[in-house]
PDB file of N, CA and C in Angstrom:
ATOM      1  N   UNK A   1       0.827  -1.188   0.000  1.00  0.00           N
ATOM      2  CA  UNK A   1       0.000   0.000   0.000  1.00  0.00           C
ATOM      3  C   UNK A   1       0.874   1.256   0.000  1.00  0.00           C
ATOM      4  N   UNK A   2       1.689   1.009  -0.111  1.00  0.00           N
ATOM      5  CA  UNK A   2       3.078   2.043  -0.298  1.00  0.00           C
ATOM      6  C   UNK A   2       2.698   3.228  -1.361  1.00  0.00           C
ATOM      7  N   UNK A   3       2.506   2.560  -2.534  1.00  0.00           N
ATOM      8  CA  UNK A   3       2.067   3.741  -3.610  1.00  0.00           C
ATOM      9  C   UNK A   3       0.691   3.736  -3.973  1.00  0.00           C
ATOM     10  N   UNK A   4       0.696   4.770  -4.903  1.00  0.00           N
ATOM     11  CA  UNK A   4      -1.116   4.929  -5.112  1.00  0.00           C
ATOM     12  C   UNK A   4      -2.242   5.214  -4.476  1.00  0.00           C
ATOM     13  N   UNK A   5      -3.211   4.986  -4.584  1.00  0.00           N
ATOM     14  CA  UNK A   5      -4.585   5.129  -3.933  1.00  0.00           C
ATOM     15  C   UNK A   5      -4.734   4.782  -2.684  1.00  0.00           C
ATOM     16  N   UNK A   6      -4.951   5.535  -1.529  1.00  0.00           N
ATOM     17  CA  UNK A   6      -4.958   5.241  -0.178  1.00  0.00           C
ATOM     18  C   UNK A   6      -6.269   5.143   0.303  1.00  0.00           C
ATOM     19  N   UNK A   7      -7.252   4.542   0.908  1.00  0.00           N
ATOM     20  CA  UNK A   7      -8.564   4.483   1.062  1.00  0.00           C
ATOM     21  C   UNK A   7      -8.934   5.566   1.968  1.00  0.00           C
ATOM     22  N   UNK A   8     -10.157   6.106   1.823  1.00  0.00           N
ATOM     23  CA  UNK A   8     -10.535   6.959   2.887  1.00  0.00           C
ATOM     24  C   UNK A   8     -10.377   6.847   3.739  1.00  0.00           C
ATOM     25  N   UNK A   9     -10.607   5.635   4.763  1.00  0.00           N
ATOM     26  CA  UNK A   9      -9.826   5.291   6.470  1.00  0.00           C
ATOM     27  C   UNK A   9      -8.901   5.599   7.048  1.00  0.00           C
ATOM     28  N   UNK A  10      -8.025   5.418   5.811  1.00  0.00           N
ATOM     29  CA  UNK A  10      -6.443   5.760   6.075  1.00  0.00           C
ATOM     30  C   UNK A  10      -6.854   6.911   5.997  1.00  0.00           C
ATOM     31  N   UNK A  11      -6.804   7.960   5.389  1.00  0.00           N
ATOM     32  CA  UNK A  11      -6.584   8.854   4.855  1.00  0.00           C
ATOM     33  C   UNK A  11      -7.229  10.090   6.256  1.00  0.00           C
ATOM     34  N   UNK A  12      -8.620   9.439   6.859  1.00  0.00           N
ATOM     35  CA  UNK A  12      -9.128  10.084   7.868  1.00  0.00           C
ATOM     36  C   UNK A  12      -8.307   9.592   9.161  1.00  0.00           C
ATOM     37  N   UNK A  13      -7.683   8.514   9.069  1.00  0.00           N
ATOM     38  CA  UNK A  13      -6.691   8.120  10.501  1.00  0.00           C
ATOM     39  C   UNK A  13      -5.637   9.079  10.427  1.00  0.00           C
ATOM     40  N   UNK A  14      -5.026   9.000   9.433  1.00  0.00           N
ATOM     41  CA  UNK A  14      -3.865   9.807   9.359  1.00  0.00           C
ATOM     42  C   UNK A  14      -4.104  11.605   9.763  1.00  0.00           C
ATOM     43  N   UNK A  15      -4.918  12.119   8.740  1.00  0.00           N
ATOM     44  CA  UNK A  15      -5.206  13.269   8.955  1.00  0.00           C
ATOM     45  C   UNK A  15      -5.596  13.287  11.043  1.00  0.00           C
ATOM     46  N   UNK A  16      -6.511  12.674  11.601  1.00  0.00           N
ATOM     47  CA  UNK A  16      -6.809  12.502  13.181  1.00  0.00           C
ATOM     48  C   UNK A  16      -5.867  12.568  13.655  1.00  0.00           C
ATOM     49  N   UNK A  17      -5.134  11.447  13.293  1.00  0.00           N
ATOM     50  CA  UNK A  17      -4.174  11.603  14.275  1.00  0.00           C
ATOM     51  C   UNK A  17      -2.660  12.595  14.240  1.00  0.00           C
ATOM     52  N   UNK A  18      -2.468  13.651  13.309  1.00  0.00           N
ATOM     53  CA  UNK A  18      -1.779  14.407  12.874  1.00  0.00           C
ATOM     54  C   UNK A  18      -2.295  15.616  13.835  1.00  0.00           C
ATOM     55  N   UNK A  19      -3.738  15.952  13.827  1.00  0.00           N
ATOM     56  CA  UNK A  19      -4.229  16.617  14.391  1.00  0.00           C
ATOM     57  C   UNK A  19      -4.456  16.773  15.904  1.00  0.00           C
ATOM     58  N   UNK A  20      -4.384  15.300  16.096  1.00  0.00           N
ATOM     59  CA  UNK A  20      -4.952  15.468  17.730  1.00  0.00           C
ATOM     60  C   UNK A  20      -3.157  15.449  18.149  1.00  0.00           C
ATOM     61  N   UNK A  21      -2.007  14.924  17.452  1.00  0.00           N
ATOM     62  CA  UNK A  21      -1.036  14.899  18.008  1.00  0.00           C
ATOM     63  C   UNK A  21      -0.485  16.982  18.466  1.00  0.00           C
ATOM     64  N   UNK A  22      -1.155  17.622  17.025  1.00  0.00           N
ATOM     65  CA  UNK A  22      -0.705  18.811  17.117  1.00  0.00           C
ATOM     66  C   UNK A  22      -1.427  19.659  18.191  1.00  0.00           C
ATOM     67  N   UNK A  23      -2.560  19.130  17.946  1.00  0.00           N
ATOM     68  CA  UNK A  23      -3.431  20.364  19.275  1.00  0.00           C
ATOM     69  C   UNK A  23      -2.735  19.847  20.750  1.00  0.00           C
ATOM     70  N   UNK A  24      -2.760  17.860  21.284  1.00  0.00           N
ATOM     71  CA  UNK A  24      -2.291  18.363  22.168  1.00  0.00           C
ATOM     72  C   UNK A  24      -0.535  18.643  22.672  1.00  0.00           C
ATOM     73  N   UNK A  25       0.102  19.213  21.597  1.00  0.00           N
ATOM     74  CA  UNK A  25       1.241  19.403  21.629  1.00  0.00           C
ATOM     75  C   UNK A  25       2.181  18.199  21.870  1.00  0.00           C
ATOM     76  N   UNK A  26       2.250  17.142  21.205  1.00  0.00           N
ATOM     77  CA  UNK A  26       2.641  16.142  21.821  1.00  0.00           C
ATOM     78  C   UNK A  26       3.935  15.678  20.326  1.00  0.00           C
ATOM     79  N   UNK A  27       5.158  16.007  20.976  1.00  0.00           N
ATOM     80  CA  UNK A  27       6.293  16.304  19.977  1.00  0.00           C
ATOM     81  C   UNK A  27       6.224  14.476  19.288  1.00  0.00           C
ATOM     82  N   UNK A  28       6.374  14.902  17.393  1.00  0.00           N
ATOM     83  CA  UNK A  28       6.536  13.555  16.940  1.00  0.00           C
ATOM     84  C   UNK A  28       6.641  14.157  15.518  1.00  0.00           C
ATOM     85  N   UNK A  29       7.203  13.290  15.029  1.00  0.00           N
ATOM     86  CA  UNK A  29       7.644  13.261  12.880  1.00  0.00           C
ATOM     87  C   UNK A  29       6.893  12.577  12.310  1.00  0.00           C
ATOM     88  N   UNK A  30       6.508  13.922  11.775  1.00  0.00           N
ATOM     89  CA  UNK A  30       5.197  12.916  10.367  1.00  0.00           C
ATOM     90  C   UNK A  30       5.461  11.999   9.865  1.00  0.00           C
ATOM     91  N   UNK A  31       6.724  11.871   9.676  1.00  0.00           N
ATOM     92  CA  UNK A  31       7.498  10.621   8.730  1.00  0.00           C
ATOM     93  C   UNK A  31       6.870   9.510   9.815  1.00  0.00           C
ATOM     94  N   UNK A  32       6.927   9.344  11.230  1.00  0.00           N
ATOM     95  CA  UNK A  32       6.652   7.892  11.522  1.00  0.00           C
ATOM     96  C   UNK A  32       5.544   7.593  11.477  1.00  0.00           C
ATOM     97  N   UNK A  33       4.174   8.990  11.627  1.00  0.00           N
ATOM     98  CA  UNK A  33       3.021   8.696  11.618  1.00  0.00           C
ATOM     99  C   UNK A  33       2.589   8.475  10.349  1.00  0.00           C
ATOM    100  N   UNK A  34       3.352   8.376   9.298  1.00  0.00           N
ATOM    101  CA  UNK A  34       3.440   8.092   7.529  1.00  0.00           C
ATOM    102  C   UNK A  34       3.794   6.705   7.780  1.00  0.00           C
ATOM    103  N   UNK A  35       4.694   6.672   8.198  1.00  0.00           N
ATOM    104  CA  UNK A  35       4.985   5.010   8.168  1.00  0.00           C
ATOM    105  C   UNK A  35       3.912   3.650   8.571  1.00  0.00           C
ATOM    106  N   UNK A  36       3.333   4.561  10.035  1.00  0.00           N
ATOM    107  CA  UNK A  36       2.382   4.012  11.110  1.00  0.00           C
ATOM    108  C   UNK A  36       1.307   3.291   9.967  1.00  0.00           C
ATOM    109  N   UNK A  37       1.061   4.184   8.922  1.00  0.00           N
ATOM    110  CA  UNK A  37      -0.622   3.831   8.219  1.00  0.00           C
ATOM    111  C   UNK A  37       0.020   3.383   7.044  1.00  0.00           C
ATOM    112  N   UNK A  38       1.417   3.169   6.545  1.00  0.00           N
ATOM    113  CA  UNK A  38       2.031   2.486   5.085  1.00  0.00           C
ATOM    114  C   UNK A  38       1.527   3.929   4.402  1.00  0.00           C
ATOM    115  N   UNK A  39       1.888   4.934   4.292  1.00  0.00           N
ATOM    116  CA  UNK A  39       1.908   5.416   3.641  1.00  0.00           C
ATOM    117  C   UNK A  39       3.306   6.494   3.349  1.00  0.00           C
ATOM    118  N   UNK A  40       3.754   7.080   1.985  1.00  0.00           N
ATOM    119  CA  UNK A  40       5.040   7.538   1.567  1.00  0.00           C
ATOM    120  C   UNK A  40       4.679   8.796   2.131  1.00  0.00           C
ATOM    121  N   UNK A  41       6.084   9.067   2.669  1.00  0.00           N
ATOM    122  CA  UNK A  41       5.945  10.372   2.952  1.00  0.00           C
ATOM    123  C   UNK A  41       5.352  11.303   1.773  1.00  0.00           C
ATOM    124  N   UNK A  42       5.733  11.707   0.678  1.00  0.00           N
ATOM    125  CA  UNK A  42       5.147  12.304  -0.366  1.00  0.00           C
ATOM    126  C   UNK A  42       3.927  12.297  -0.298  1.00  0.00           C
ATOM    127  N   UNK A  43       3.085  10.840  -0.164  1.00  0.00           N
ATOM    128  CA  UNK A  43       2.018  11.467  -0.455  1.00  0.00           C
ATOM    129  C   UNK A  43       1.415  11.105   0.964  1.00  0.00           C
ATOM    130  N   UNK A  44       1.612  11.054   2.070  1.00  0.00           N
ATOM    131  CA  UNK A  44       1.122  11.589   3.365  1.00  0.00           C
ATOM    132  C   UNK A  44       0.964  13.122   3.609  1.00  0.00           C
ATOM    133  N   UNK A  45       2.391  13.729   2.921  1.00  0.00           N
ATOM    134  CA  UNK A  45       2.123  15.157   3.058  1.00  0.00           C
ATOM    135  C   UNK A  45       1.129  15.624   2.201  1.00  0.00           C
ATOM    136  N   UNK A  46       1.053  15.112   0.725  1.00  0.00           N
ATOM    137  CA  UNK A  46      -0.229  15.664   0.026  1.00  0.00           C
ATOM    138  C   UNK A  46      -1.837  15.921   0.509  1.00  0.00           C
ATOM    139  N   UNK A  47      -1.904  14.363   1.139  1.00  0.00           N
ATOM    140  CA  UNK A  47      -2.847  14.318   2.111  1.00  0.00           C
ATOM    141  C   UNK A  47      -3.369  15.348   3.079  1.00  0.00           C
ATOM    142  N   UNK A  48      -2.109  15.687   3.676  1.00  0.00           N
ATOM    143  CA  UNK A  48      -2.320  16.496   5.055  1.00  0.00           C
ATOM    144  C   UNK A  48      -2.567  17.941   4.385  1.00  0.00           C
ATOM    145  N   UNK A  49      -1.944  18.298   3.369  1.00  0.00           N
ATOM    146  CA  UNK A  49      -2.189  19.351   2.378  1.00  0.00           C
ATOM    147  C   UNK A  49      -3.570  19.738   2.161  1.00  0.00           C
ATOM    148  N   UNK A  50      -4.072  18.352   1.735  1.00  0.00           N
ATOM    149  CA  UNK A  50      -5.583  18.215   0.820  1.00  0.00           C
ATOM    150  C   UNK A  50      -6.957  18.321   1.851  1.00  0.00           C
ATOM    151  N   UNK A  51      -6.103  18.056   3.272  1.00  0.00           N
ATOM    152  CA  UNK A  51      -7.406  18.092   4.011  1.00  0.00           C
ATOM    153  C   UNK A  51      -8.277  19.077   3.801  1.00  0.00           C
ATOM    154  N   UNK A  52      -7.515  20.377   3.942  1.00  0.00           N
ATOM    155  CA  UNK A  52      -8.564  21.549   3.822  1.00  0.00           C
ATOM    156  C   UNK A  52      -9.533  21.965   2.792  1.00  0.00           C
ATOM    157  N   UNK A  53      -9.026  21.268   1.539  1.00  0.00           N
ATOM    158  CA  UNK A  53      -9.764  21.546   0.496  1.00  0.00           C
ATOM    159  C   UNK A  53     -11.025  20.432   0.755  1.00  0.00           C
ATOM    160  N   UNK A  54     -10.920  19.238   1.226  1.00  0.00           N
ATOM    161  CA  UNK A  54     -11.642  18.596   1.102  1.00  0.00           C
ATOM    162  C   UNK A  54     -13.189  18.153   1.849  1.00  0.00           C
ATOM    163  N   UNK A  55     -12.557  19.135   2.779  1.00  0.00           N
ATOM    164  CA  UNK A  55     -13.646  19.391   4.212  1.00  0.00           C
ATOM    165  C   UNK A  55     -14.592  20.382   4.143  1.00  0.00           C
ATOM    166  N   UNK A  56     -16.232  20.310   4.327  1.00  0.00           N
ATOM    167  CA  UNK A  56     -17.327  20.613   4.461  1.00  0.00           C
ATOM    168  C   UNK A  56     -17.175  22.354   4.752  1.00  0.00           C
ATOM    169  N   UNK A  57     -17.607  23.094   4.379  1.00  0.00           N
ATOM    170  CA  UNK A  57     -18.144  24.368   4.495  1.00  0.00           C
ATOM    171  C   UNK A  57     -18.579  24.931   6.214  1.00  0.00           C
ATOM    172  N   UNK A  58     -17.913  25.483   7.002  1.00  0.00           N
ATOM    173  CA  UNK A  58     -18.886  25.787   8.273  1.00  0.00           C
ATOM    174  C   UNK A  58     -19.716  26.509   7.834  1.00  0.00           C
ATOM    175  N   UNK A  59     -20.161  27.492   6.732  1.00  0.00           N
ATOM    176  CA  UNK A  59     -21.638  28.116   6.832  1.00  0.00           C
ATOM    177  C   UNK A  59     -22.499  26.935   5.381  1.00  0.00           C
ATOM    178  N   UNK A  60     -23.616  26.487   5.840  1.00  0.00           N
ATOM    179  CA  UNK A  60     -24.633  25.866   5.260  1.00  0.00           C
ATOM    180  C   UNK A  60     -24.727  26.572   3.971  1.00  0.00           C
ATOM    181  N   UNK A  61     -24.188  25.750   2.561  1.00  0.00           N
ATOM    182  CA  UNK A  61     -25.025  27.030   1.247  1.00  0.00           C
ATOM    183  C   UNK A  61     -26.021  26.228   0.836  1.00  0.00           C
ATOM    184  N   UNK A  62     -26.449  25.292   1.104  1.00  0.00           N
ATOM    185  CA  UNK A  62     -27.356  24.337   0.613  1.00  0.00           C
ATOM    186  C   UNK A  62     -28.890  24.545   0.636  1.00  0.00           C
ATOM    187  N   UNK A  63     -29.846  24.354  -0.073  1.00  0.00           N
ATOM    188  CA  UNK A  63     -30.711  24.334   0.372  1.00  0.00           C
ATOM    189  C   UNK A  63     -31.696  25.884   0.393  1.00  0.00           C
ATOM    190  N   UNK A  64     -32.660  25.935   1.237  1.00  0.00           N
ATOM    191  CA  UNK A  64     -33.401  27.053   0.555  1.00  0.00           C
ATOM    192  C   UNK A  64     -33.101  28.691   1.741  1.00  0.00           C
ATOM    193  N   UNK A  65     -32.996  29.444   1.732  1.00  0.00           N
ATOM    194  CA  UNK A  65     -33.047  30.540   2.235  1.00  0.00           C
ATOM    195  C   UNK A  65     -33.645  30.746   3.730  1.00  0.00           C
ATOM    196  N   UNK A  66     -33.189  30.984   5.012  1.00  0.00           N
ATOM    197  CA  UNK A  66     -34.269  31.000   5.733  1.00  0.00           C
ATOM    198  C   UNK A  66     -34.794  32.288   5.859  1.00  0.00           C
ATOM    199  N   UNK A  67     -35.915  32.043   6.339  1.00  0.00           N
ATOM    200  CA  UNK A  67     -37.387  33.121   6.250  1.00  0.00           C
ATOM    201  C   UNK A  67     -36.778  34.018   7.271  1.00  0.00           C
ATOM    202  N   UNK A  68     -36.791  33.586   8.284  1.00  0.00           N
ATOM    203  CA  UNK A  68     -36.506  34.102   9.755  1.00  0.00           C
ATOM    204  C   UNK A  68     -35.157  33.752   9.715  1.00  0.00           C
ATOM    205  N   UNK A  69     -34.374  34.993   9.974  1.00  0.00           N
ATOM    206  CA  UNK A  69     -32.976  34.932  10.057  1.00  0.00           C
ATOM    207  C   UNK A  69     -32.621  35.037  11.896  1.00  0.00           C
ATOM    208  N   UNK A  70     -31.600  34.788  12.758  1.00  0.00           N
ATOM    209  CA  UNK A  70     -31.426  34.652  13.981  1.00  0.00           C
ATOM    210  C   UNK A  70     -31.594  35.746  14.627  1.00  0.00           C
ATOM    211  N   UNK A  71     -30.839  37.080  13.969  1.00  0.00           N
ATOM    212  CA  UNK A  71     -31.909  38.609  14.607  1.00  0.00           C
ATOM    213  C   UNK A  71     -33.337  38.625  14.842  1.00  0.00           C
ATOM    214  N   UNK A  72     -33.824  37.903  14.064  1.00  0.00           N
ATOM    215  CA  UNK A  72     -34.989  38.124  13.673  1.00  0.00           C
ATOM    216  C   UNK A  72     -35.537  37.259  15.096  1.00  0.00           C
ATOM    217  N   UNK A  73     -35.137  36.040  15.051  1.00  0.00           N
ATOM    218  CA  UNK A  73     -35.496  35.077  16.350  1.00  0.00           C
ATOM    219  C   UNK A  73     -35.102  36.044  18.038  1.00  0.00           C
ATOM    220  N   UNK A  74     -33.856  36.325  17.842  1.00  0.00           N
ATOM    221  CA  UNK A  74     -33.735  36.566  19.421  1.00  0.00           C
ATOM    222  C   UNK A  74     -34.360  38.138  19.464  1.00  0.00           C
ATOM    223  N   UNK A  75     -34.978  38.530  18.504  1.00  0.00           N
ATOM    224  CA  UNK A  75     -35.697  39.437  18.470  1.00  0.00           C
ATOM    225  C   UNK A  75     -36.931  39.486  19.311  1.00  0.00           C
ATOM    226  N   UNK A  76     -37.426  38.585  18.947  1.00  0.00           N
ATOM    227  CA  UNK A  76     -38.759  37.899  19.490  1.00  0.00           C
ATOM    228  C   UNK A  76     -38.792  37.582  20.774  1.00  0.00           C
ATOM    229  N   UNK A  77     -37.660  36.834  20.914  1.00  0.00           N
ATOM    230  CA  UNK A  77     -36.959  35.899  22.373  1.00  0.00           C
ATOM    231  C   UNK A  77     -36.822  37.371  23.388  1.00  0.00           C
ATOM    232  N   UNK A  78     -36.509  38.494  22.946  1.00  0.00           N
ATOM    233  CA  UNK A  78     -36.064  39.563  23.879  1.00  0.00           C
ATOM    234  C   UNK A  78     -37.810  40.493  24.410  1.00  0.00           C
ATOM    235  N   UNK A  79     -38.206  40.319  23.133  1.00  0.00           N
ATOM    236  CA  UNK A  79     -39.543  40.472  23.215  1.00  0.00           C
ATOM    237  C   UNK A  79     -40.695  39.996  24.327  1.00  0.00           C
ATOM    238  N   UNK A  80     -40.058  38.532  24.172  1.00  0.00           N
ATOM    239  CA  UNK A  80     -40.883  37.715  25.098  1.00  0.00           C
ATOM    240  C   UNK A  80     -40.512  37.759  26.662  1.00  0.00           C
ATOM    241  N   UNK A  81     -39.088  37.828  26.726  1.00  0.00           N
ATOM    242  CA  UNK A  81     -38.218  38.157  28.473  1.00  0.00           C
ATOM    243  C   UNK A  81     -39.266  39.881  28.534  1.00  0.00           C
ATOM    244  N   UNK A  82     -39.358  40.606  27.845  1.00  0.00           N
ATOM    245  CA  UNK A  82     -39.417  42.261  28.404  1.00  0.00           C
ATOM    246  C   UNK A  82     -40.612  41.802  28.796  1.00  0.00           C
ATOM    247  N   UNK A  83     -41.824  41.374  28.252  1.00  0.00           N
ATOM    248  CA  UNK A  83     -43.234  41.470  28.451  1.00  0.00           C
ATOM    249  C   UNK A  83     -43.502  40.704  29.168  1.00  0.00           C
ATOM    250  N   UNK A  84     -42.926  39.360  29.625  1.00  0.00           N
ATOM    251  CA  UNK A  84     -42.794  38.200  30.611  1.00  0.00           C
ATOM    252  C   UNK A  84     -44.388  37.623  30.172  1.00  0.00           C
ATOM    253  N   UNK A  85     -44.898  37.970  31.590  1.00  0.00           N
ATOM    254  CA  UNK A  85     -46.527  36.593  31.586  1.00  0.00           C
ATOM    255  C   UNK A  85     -47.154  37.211  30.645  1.00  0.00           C
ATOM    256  N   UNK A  86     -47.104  38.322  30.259  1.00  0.00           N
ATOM    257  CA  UNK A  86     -47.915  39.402  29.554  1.00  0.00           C
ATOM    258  C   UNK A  86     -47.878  38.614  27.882  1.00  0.00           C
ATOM    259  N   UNK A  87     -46.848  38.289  27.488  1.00  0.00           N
ATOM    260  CA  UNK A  87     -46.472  38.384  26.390  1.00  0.00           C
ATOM    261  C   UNK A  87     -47.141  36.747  26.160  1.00  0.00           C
ATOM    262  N   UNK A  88     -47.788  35.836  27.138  1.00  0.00           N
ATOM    263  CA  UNK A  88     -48.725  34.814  26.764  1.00  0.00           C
ATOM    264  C   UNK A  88     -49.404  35.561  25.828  1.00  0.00           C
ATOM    265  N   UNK A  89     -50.156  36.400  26.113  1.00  0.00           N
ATOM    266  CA  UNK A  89     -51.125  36.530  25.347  1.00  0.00           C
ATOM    267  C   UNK A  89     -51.044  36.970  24.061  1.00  0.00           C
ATOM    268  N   UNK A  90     -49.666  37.107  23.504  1.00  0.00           N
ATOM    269  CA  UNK A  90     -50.075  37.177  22.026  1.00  0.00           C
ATOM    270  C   UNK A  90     -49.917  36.294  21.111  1.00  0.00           C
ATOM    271  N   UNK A  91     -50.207  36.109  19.981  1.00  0.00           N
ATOM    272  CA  UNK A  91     -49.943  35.547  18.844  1.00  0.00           C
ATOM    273  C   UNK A  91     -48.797  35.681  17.908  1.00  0.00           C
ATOM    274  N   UNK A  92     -48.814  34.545  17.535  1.00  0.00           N
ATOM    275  CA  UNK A  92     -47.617  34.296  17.077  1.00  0.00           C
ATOM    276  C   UNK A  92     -47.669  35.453  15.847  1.00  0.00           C
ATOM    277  N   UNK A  93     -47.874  35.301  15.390  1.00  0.00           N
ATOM    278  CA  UNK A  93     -48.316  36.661  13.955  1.00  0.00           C
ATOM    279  C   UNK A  93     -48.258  38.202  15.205  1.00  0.00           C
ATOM    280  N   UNK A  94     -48.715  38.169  16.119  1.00  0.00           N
ATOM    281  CA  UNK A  94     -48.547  39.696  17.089  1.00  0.00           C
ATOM    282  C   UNK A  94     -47.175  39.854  17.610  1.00  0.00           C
ATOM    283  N   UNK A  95     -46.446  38.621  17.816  1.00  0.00           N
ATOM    284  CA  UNK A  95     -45.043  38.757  18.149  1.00  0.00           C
ATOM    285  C   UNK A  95     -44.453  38.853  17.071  1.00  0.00           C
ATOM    286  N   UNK A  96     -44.169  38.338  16.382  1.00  0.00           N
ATOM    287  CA  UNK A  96     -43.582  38.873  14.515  1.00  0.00           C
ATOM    288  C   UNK A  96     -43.701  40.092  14.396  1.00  0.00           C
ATOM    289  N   UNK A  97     -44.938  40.882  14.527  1.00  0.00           N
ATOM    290  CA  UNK A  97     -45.460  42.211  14.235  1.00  0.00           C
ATOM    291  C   UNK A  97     -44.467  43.515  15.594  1.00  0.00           C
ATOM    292  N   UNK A  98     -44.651  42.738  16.569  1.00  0.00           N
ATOM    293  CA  UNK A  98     -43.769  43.313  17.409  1.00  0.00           C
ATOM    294  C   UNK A  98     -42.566  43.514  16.922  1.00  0.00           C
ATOM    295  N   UNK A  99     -41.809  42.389  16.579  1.00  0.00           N
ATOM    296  CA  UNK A  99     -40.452  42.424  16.256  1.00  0.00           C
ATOM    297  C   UNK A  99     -40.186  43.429  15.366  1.00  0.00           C
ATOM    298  N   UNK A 100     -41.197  43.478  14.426  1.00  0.00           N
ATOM    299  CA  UNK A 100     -41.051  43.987  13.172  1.00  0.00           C
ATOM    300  C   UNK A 100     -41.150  43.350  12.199  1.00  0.00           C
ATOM    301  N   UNK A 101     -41.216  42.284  12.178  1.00  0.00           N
ATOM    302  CA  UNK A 101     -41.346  41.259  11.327  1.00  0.00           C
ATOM    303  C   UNK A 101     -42.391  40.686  10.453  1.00  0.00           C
ATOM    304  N   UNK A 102     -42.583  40.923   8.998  1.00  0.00           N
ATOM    305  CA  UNK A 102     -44.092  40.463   8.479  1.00  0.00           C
ATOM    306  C   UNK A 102     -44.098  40.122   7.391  1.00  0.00           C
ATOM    307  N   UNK A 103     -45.323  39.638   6.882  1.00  0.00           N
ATOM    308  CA  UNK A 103     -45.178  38.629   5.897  1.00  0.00           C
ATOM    309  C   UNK A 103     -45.200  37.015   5.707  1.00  0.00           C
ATOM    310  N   UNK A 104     -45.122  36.449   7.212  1.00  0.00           N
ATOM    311  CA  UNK A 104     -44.311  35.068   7.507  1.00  0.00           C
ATOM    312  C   UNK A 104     -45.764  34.525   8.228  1.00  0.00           C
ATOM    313  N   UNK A 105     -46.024  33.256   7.607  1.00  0.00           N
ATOM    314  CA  UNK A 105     -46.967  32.919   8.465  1.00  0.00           C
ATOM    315  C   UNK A 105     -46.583  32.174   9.693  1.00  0.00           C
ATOM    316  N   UNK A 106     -47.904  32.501  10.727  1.00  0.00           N
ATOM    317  CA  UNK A 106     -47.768  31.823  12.059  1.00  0.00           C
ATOM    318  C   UNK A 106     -46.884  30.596  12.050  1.00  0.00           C
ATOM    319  N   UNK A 107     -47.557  29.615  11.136  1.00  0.00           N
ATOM    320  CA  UNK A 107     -47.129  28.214  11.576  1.00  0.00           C
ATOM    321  C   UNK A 107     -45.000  28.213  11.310  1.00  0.00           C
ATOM    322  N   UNK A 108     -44.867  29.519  10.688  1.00  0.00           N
ATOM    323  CA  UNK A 108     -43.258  29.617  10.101  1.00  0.00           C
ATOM    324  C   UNK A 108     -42.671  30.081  11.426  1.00  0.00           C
ATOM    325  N   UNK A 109     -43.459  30.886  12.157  1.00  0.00           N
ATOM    326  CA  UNK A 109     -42.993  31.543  13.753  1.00  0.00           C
ATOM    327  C   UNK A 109     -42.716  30.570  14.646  1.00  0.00           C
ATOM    328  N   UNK A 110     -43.800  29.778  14.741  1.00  0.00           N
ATOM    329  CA  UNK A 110     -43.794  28.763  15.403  1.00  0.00           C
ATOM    330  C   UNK A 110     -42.547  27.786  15.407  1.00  0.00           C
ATOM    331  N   UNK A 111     -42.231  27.218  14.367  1.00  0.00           N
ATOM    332  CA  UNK A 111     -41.241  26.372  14.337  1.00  0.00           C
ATOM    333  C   UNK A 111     -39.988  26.963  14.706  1.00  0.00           C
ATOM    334  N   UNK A 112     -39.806  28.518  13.714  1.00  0.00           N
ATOM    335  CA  UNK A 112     -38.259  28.972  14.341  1.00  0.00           C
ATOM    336  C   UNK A 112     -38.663  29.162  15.629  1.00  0.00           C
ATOM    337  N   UNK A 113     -39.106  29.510  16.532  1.00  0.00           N
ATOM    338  CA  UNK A 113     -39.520  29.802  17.622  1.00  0.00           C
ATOM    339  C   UNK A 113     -39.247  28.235  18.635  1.00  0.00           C
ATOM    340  N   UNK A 114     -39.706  27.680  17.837  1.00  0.00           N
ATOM    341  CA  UNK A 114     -39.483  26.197  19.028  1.00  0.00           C
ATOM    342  C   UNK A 114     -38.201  26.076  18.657  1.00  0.00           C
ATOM    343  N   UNK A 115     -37.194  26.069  17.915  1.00  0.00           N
ATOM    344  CA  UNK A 115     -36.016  25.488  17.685  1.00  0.00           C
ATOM    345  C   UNK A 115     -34.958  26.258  19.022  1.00  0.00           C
ATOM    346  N   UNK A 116     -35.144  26.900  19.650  1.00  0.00           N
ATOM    347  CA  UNK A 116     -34.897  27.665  20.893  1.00  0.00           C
ATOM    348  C   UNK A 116     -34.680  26.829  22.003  1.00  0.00           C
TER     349      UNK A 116
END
């Protein structure tokens, strides 16, 4: 397994354990942790190179737009602490309207609202 195509396993062991060796500072040569999984130094380092390209996005682009953006939520949420028992009594469409918020139906309040 020396040359060529390295399987994803490897490829996620190696990268792990490169990583957890560096965060917790724990002195060692890539070369042995290359050796550890049969892989050439050359292309262990490519690897360790490639991780970044190959890893997931931290902001979500997928998918559809949300309605209610998180201002928009702890908007509501601040809404609801100021007015306390008071603020039972409104509707979900009257708290939106409070916020400032309109256009969005109830049942759309509701859900961002429970995800809290």
């Amino acid at each position: 397994m020396a040359y060529g195509h390295h399987p994803t396993p490897i490829k996620s062991k190696l990268i792990g354990t490169v990583n957890y060796l560096q965060v917790h500072k724990i002195p060692f040569f890539k070369s042995d942790v290359f050796r550890n999984f049969g892989v050439s130094s050359a292309r262990g380092k490519a690897i360790l190179e490639r991780q970044q390209d190959r890893r997931h996005p931290e902001i979500e682009t997928r998918g559809r737009k949300k309605l209610i953006n998180p201002e928009q939520i702890l908007a509501m949420e601040q809404i609801l602490w100021t007015y306390g028992f008071q603020a039972r009594q409104l509707t979900w469409q009257g708290l939106a309207l409070q916020a400032g918020i309109s256009g969005i139906s109830s049942r759309t309040i509701e859900r961002a609202m429970g995800r809290l």
